[in-house]
N, C-alpha and C. Protein backbone atom coordinates (compact mmCIF):
# COMPACT_ATOMS: atom_id res chain seq x y z
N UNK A 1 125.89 170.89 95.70
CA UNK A 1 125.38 170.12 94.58
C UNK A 1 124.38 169.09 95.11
N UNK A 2 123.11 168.77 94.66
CA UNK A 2 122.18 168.09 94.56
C UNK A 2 122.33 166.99 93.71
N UNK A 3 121.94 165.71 94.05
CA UNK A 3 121.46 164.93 92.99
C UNK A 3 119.87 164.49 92.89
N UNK A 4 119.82 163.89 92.15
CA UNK A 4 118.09 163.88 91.64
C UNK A 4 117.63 162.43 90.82
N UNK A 5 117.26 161.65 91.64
CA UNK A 5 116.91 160.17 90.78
C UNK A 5 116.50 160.49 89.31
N UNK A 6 116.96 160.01 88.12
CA UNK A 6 115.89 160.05 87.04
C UNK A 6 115.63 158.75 86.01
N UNK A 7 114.40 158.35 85.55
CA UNK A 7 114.74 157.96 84.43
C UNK A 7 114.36 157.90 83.07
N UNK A 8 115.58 157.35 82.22
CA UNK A 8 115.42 157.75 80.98
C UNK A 8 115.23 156.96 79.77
N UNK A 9 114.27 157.32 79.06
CA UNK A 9 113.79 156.35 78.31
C UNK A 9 114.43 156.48 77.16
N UNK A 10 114.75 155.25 76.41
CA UNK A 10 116.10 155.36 75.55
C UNK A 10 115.36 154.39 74.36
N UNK A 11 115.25 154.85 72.62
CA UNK A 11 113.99 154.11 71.69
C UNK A 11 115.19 153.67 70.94
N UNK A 12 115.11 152.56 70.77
CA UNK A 12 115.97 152.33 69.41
C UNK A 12 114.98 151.11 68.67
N UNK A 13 114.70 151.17 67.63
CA UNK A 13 114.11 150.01 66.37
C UNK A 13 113.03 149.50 67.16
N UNK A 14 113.01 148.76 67.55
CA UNK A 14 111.65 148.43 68.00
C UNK A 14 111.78 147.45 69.74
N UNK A 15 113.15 148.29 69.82
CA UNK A 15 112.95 148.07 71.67
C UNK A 15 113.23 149.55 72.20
N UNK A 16 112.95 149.47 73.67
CA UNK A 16 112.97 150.65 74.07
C UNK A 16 113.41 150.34 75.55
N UNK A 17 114.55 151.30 76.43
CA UNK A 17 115.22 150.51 77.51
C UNK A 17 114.91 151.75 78.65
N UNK A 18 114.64 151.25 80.09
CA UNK A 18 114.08 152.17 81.12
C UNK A 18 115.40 152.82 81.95
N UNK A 19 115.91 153.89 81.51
CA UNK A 19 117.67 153.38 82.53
C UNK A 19 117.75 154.28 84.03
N UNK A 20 117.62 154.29 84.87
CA UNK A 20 118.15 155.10 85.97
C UNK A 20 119.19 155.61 86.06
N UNK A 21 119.39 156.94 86.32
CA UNK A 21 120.26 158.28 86.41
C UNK A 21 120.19 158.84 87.15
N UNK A 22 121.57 159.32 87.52
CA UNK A 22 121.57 160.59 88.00
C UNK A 22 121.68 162.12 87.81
N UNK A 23 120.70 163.06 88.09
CA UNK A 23 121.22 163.81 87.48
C UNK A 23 121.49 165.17 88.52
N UNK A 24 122.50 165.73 88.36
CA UNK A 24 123.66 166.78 89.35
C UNK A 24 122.76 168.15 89.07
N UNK A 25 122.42 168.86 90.23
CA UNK A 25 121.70 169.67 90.06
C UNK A 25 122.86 170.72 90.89
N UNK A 26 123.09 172.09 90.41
CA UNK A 26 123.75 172.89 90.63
C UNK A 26 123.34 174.15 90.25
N UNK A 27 123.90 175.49 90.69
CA UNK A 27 123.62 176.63 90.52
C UNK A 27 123.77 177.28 89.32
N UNK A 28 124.87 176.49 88.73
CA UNK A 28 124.75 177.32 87.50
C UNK A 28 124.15 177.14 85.86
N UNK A 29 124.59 177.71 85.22
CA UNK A 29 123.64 177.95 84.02
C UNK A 29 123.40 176.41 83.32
N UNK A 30 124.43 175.00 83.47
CA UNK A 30 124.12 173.93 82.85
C UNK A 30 123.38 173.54 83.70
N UNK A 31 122.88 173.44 84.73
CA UNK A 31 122.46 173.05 85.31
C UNK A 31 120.81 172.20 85.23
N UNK A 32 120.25 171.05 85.46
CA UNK A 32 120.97 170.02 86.02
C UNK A 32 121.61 168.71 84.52
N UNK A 33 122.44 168.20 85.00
CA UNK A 33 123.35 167.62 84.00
C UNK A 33 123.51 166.04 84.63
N UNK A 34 123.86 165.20 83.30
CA UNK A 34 124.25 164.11 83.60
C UNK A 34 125.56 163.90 84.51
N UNK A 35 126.02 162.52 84.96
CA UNK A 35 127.40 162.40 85.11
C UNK A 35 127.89 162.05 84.08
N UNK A 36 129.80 161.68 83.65
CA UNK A 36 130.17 161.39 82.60
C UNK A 36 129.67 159.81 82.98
N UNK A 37 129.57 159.25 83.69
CA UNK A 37 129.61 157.23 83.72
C UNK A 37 127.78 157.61 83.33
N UNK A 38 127.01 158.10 83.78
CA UNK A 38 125.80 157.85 83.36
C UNK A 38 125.58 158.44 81.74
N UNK A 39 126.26 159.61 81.33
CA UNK A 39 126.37 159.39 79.87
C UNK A 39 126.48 158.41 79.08
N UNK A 40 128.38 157.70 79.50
CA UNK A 40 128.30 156.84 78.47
C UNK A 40 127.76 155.51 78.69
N UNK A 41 127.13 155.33 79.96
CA UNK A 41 125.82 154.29 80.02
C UNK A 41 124.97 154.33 79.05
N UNK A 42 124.14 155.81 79.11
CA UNK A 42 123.48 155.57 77.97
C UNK A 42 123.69 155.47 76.70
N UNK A 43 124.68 155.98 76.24
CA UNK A 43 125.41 155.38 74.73
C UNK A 43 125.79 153.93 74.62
N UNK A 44 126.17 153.34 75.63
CA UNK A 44 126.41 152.15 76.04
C UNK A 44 124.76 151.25 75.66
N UNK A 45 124.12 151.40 76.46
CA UNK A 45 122.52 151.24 76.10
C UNK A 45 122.03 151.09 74.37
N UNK A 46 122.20 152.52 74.18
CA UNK A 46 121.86 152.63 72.88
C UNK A 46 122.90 152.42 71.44
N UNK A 47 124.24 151.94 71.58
CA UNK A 47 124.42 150.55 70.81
C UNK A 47 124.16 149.68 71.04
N UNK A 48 123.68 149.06 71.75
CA UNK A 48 123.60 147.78 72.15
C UNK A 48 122.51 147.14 71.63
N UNK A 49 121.30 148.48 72.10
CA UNK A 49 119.67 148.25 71.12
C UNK A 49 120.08 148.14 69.53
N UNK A 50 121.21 148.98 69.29
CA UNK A 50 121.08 149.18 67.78
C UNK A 50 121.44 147.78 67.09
N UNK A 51 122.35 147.21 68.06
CA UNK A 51 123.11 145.98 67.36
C UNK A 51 122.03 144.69 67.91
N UNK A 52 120.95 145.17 68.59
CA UNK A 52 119.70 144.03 68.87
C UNK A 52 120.68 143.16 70.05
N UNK A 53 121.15 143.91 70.77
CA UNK A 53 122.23 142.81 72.00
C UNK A 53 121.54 143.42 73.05
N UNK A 54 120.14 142.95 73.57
CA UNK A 54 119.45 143.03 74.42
C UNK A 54 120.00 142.88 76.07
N UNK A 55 120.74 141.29 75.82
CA UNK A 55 121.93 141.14 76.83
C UNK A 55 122.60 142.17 77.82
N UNK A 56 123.74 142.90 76.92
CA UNK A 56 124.31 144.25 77.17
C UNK A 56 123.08 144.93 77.93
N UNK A 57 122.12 145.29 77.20
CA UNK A 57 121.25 146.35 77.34
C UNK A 57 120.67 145.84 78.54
N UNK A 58 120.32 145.12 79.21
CA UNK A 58 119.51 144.77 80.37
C UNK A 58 120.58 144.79 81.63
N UNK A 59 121.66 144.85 81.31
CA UNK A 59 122.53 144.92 82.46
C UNK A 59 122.23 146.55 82.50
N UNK A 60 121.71 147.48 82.04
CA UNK A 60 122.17 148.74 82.34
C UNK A 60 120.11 148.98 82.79
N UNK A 61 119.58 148.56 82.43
CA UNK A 61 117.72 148.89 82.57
C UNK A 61 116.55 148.08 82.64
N UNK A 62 115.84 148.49 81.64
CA UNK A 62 114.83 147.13 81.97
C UNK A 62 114.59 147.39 80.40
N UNK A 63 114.48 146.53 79.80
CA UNK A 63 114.43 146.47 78.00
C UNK A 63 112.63 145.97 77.99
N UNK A 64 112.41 146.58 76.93
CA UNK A 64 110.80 146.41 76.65
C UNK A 64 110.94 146.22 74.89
N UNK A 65 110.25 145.20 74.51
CA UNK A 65 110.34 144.87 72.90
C UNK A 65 109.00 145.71 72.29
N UNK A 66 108.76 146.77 71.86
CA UNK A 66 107.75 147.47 71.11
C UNK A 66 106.76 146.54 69.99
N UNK A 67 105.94 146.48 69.80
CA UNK A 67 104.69 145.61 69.28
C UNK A 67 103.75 147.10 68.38
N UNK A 68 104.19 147.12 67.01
CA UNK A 68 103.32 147.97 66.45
C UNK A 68 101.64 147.30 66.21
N UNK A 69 100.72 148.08 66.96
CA UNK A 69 99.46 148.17 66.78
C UNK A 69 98.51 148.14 65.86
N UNK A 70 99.05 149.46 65.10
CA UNK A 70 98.44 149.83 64.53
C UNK A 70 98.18 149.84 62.89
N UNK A 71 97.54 150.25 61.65
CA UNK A 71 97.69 150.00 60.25
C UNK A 71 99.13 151.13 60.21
């Protein structure tokens, strides 16, 4: 089994969080897959955006507040 730095960009409302993962690279057909602790990291992550608890959320990435541009 391999692992493989990744990361993953996670959008909720108008922040968006940068998270680092791992992900398990193996021979067979799921292959490559999260771990279970880096799963529920990111669920972890993404209530946290939902409930605007930035807090939470920066212990797990790097949080960025989205700025609409455009009309």
């Amino acid at each position: 089994m391999n692992k493989q730095q990744r990361t993953k960009l996670i959008h909720e409302g108008r922040f968006l969080a940068e998270v680092d993962v791992e992900l398990l690279v193996t021979d067979d057909e799921w292959s490559p897959y999260l771990s279970v602790q880096d799963a529920y990291k990111l669920d972890d992550v993404r209530e946290a955006l939902k409930k605007g608890d930035t807090t939470t959320a920066a212990r797990y990435g790097r949080i960025f507040s989205l700025t609409p541009i455009g009309i």
